[in-house]
PDB file of N, CA and C in Angstrom:
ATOM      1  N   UNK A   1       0.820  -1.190   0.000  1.00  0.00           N
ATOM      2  CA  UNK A   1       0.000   0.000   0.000  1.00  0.00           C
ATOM      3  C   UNK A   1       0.871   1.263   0.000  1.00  0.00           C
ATOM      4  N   UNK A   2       1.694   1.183   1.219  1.00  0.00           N
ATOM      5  CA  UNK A   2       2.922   2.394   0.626  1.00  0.00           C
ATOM      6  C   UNK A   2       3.653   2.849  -0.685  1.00  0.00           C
ATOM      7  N   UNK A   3       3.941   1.409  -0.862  1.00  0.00           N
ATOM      8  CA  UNK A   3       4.816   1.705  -2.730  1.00  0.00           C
ATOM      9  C   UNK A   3       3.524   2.566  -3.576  1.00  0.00           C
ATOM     10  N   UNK A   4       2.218   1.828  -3.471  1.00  0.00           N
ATOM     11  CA  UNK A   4       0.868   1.997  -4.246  1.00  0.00           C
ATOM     12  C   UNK A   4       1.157   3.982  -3.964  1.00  0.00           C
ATOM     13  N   UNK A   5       0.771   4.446  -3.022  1.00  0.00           N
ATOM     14  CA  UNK A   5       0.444   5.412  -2.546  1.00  0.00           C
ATOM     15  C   UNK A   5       2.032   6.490  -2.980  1.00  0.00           C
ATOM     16  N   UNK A   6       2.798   6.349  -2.636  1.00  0.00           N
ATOM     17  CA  UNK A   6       4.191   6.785  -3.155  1.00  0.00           C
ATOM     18  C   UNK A   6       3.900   6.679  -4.625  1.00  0.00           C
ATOM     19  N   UNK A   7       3.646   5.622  -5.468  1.00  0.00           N
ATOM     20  CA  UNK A   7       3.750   5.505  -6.936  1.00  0.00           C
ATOM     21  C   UNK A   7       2.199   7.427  -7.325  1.00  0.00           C
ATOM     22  N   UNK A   8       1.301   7.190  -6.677  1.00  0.00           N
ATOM     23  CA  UNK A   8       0.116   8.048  -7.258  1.00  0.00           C
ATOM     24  C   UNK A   8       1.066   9.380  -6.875  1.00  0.00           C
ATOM     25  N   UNK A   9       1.605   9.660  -5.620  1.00  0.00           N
ATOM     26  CA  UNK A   9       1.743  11.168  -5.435  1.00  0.00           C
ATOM     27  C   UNK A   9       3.233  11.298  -6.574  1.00  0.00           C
ATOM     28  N   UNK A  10       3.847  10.294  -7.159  1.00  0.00           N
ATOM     29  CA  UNK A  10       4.898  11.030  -8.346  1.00  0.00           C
ATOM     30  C   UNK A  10       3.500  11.233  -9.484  1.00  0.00           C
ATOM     31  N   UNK A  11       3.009  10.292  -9.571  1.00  0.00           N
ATOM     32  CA  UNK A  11       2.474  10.782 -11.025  1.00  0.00           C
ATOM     33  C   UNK A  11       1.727  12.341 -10.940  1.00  0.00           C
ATOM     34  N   UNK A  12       0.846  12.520  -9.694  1.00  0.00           N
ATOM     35  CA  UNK A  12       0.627  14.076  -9.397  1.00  0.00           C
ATOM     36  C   UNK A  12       1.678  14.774  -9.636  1.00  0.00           C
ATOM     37  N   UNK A  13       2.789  14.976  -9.144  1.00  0.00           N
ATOM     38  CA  UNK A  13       4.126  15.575  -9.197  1.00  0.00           C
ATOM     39  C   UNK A  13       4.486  15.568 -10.822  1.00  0.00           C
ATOM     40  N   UNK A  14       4.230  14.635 -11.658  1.00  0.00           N
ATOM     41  CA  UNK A  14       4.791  14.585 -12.541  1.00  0.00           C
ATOM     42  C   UNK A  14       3.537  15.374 -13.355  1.00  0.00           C
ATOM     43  N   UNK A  15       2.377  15.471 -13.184  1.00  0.00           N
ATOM     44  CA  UNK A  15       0.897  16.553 -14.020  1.00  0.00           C
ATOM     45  C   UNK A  15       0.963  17.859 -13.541  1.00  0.00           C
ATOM     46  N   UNK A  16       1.430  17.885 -12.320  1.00  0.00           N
ATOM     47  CA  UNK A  16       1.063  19.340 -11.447  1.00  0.00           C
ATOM     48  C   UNK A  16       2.334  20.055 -11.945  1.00  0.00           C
ATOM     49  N   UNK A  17       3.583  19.730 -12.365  1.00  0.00           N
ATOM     50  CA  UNK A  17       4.482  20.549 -13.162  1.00  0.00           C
ATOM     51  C   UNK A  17       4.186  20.814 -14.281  1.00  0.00           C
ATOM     52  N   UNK A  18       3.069  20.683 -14.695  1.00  0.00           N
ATOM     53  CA  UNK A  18       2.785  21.658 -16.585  1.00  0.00           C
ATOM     54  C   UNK A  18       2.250  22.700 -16.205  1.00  0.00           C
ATOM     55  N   UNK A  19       2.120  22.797 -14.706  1.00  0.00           N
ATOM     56  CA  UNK A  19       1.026  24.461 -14.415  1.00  0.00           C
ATOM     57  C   UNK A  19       2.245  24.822 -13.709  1.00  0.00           C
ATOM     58  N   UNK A  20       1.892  26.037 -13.447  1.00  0.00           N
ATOM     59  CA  UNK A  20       2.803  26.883 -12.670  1.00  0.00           C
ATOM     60  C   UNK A  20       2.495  26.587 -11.027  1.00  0.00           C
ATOM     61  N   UNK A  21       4.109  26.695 -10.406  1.00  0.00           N
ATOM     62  CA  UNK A  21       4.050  26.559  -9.309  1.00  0.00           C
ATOM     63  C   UNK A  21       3.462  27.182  -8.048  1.00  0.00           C
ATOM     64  N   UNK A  22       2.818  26.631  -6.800  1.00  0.00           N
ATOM     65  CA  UNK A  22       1.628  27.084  -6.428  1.00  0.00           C
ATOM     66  C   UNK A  22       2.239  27.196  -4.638  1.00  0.00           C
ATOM     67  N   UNK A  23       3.273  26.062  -4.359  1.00  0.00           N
ATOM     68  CA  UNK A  23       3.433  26.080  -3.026  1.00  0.00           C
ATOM     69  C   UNK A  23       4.069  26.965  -2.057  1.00  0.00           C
ATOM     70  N   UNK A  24       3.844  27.226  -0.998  1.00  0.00           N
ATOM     71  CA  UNK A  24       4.433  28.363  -0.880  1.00  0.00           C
ATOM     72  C   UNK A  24       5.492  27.778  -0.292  1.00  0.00           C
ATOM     73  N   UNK A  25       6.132  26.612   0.069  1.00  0.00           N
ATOM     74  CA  UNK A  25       6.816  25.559   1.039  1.00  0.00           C
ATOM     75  C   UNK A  25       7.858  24.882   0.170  1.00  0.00           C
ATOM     76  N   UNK A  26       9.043  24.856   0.944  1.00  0.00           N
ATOM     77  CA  UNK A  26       9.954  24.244   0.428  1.00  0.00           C
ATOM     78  C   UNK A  26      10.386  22.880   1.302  1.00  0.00           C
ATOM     79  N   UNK A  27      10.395  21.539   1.101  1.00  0.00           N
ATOM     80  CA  UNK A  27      10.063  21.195  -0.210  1.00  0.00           C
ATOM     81  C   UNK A  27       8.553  21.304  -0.454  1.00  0.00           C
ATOM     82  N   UNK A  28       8.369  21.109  -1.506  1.00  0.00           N
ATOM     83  CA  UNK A  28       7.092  20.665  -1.826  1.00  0.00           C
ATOM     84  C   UNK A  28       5.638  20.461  -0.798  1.00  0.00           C
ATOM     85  N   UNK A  29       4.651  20.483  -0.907  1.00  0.00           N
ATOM     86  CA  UNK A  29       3.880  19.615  -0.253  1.00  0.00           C
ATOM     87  C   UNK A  29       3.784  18.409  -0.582  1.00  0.00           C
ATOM     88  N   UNK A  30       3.571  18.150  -2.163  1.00  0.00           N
ATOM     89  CA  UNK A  30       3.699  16.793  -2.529  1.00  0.00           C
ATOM     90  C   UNK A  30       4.702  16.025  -1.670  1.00  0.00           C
ATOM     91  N   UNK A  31       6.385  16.485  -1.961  1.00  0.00           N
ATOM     92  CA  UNK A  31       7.373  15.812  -1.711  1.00  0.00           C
ATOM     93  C   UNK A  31       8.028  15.449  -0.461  1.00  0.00           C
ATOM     94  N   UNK A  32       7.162  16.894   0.364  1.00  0.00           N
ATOM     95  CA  UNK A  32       6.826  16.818   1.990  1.00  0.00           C
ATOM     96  C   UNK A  32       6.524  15.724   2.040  1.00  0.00           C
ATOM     97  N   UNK A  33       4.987  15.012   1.328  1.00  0.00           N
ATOM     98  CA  UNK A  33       3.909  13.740   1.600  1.00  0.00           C
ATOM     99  C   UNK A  33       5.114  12.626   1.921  1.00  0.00           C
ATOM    100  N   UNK A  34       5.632  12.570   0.784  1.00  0.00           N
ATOM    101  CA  UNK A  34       6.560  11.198   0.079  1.00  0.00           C
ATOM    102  C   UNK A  34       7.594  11.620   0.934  1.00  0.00           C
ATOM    103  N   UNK A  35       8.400  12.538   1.549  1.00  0.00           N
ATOM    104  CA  UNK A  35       9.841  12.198   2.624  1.00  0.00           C
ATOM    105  C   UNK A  35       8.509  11.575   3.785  1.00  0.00           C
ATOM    106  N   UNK A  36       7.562  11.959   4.454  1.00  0.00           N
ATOM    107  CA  UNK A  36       7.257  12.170   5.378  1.00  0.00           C
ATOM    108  C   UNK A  36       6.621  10.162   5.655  1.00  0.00           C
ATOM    109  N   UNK A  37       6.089   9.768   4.809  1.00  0.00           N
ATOM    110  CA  UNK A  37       5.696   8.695   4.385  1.00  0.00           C
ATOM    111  C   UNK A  37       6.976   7.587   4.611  1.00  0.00           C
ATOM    112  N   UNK A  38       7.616   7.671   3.361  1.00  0.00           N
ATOM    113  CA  UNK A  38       9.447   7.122   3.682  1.00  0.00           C
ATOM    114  C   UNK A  38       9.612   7.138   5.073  1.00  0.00           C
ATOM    115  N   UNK A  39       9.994   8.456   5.794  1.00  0.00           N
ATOM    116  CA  UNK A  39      10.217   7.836   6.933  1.00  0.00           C
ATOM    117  C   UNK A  39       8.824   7.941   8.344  1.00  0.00           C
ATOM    118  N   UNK A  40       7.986   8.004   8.432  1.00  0.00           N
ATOM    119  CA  UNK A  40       7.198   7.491   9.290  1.00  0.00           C
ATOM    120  C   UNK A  40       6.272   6.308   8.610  1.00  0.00           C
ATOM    121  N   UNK A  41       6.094   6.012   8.020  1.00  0.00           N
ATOM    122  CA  UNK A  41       5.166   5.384   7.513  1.00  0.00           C
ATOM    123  C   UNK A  41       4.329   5.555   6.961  1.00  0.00           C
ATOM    124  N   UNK A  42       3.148   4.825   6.610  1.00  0.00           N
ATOM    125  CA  UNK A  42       1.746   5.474   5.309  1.00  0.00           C
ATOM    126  C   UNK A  42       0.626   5.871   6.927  1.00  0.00           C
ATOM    127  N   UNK A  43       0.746   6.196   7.820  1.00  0.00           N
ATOM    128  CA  UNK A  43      -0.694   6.525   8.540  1.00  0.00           C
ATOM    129  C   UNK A  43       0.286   8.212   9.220  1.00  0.00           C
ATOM    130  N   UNK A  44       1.260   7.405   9.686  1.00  0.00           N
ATOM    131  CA  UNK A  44       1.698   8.960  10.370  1.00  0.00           C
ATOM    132  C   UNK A  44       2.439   9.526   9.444  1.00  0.00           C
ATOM    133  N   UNK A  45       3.142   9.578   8.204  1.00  0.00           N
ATOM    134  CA  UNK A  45       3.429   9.937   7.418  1.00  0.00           C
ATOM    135  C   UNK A  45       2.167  11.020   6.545  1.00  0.00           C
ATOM    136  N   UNK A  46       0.970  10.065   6.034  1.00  0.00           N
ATOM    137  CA  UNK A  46      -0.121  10.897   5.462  1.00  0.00           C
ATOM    138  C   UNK A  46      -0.466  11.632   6.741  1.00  0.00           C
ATOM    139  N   UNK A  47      -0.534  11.276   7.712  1.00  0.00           N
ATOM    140  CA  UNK A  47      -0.934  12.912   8.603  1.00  0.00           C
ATOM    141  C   UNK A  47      -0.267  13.547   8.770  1.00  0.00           C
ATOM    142  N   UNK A  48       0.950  13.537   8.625  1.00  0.00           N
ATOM    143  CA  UNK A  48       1.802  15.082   8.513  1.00  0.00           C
ATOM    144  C   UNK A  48       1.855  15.791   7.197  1.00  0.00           C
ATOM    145  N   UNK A  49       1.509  15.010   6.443  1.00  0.00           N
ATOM    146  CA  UNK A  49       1.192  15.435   4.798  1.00  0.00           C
ATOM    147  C   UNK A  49      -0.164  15.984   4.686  1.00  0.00           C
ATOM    148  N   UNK A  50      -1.000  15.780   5.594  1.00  0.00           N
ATOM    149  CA  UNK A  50      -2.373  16.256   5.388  1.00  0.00           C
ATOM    150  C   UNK A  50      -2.351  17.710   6.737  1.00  0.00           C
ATOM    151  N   UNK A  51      -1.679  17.504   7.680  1.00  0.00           N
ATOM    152  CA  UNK A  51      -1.435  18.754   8.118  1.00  0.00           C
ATOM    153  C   UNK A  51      -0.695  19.933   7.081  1.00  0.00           C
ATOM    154  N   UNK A  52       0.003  19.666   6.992  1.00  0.00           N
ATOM    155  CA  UNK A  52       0.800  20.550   5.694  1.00  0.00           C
ATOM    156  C   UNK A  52       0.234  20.856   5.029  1.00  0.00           C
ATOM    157  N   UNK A  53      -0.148  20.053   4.133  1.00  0.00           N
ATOM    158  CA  UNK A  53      -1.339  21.104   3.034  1.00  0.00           C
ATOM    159  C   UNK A  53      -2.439  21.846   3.605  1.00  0.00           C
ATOM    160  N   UNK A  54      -2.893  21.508   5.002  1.00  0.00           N
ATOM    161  CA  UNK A  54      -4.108  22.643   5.743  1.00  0.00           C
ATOM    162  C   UNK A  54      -2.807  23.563   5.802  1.00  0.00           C
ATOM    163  N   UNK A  55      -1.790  23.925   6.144  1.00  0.00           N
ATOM    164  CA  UNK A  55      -1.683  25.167   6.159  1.00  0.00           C
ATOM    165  C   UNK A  55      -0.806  25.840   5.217  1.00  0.00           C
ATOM    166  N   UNK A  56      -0.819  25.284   3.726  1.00  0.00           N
ATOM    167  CA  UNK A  56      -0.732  25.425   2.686  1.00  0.00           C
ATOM    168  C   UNK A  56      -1.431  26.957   1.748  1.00  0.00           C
ATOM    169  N   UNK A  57      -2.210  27.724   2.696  1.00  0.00           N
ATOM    170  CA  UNK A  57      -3.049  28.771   2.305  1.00  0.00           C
ATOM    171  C   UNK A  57      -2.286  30.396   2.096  1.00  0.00           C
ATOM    172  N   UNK A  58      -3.310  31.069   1.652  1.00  0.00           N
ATOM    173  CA  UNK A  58      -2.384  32.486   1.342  1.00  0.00           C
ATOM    174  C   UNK A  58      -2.328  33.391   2.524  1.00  0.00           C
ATOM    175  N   UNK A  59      -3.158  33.132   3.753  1.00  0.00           N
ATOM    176  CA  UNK A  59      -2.980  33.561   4.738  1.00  0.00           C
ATOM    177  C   UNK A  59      -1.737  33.210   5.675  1.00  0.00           C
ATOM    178  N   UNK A  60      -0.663  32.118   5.078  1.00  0.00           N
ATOM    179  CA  UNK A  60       0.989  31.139   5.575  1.00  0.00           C
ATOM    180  C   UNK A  60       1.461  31.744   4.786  1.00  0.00           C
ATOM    181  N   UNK A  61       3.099  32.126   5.678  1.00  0.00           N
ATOM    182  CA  UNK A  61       3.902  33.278   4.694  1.00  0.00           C
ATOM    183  C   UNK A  61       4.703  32.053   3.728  1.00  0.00           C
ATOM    184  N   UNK A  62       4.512  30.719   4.840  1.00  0.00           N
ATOM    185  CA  UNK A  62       5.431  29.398   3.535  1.00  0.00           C
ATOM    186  C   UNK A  62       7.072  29.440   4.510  1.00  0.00           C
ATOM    187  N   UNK A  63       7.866  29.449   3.407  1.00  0.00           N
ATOM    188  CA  UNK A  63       8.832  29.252   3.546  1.00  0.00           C
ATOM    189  C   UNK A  63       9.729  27.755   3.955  1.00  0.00           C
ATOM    190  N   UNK A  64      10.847  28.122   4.553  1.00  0.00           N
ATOM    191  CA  UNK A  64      11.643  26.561   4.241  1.00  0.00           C
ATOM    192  C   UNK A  64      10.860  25.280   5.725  1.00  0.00           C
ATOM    193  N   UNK A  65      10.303  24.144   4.968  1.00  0.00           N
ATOM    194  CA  UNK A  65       9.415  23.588   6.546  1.00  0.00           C
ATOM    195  C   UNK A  65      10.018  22.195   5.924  1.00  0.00           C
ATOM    196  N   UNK A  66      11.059  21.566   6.403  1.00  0.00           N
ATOM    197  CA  UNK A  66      11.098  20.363   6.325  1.00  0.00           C
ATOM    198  C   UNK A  66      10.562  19.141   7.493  1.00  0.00           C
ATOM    199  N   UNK A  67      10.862  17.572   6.913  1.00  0.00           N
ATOM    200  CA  UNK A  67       9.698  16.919   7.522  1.00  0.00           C
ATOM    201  C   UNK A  67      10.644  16.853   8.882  1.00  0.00           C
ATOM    202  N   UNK A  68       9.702  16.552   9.829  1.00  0.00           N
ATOM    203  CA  UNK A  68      10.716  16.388  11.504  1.00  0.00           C
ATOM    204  C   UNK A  68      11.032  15.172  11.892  1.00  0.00           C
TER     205      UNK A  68
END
């Protein structure tokens, strides 16, 4: 289920680069998902990936947030 779930968020990564870039976060949110996943796993991994993108908004100044 991890590989499964890792394999969908490249192919996003690989569609969401024909538009212009949107995040305000370095890395990525996507790529946030996938370090964060790698090393915690697919349950606490997707919840730090799903925290992240909640504060993914234009009201977050962004900047450099790597995974902990």
């Amino acid at each position: 289920m991890k590989k499964f779930i890792l394999f969908l968020i490249s192919i996003y990564q690989k569609f969401s680069s024909l538009t212009p870039p949107r995040c305000r976060f370095y890395p990525t949110c996507s790529e946030y998902t996938k370090q964060a996943i790698v090393k915690y796993g697919l349950f606490k991994g997707s919840w730090l990936g799903i925290k992240r993108i909640c504060k993914c908004h234009p009201l977050n100044e962004g900047g450099y947030d790597p995974v902990p």
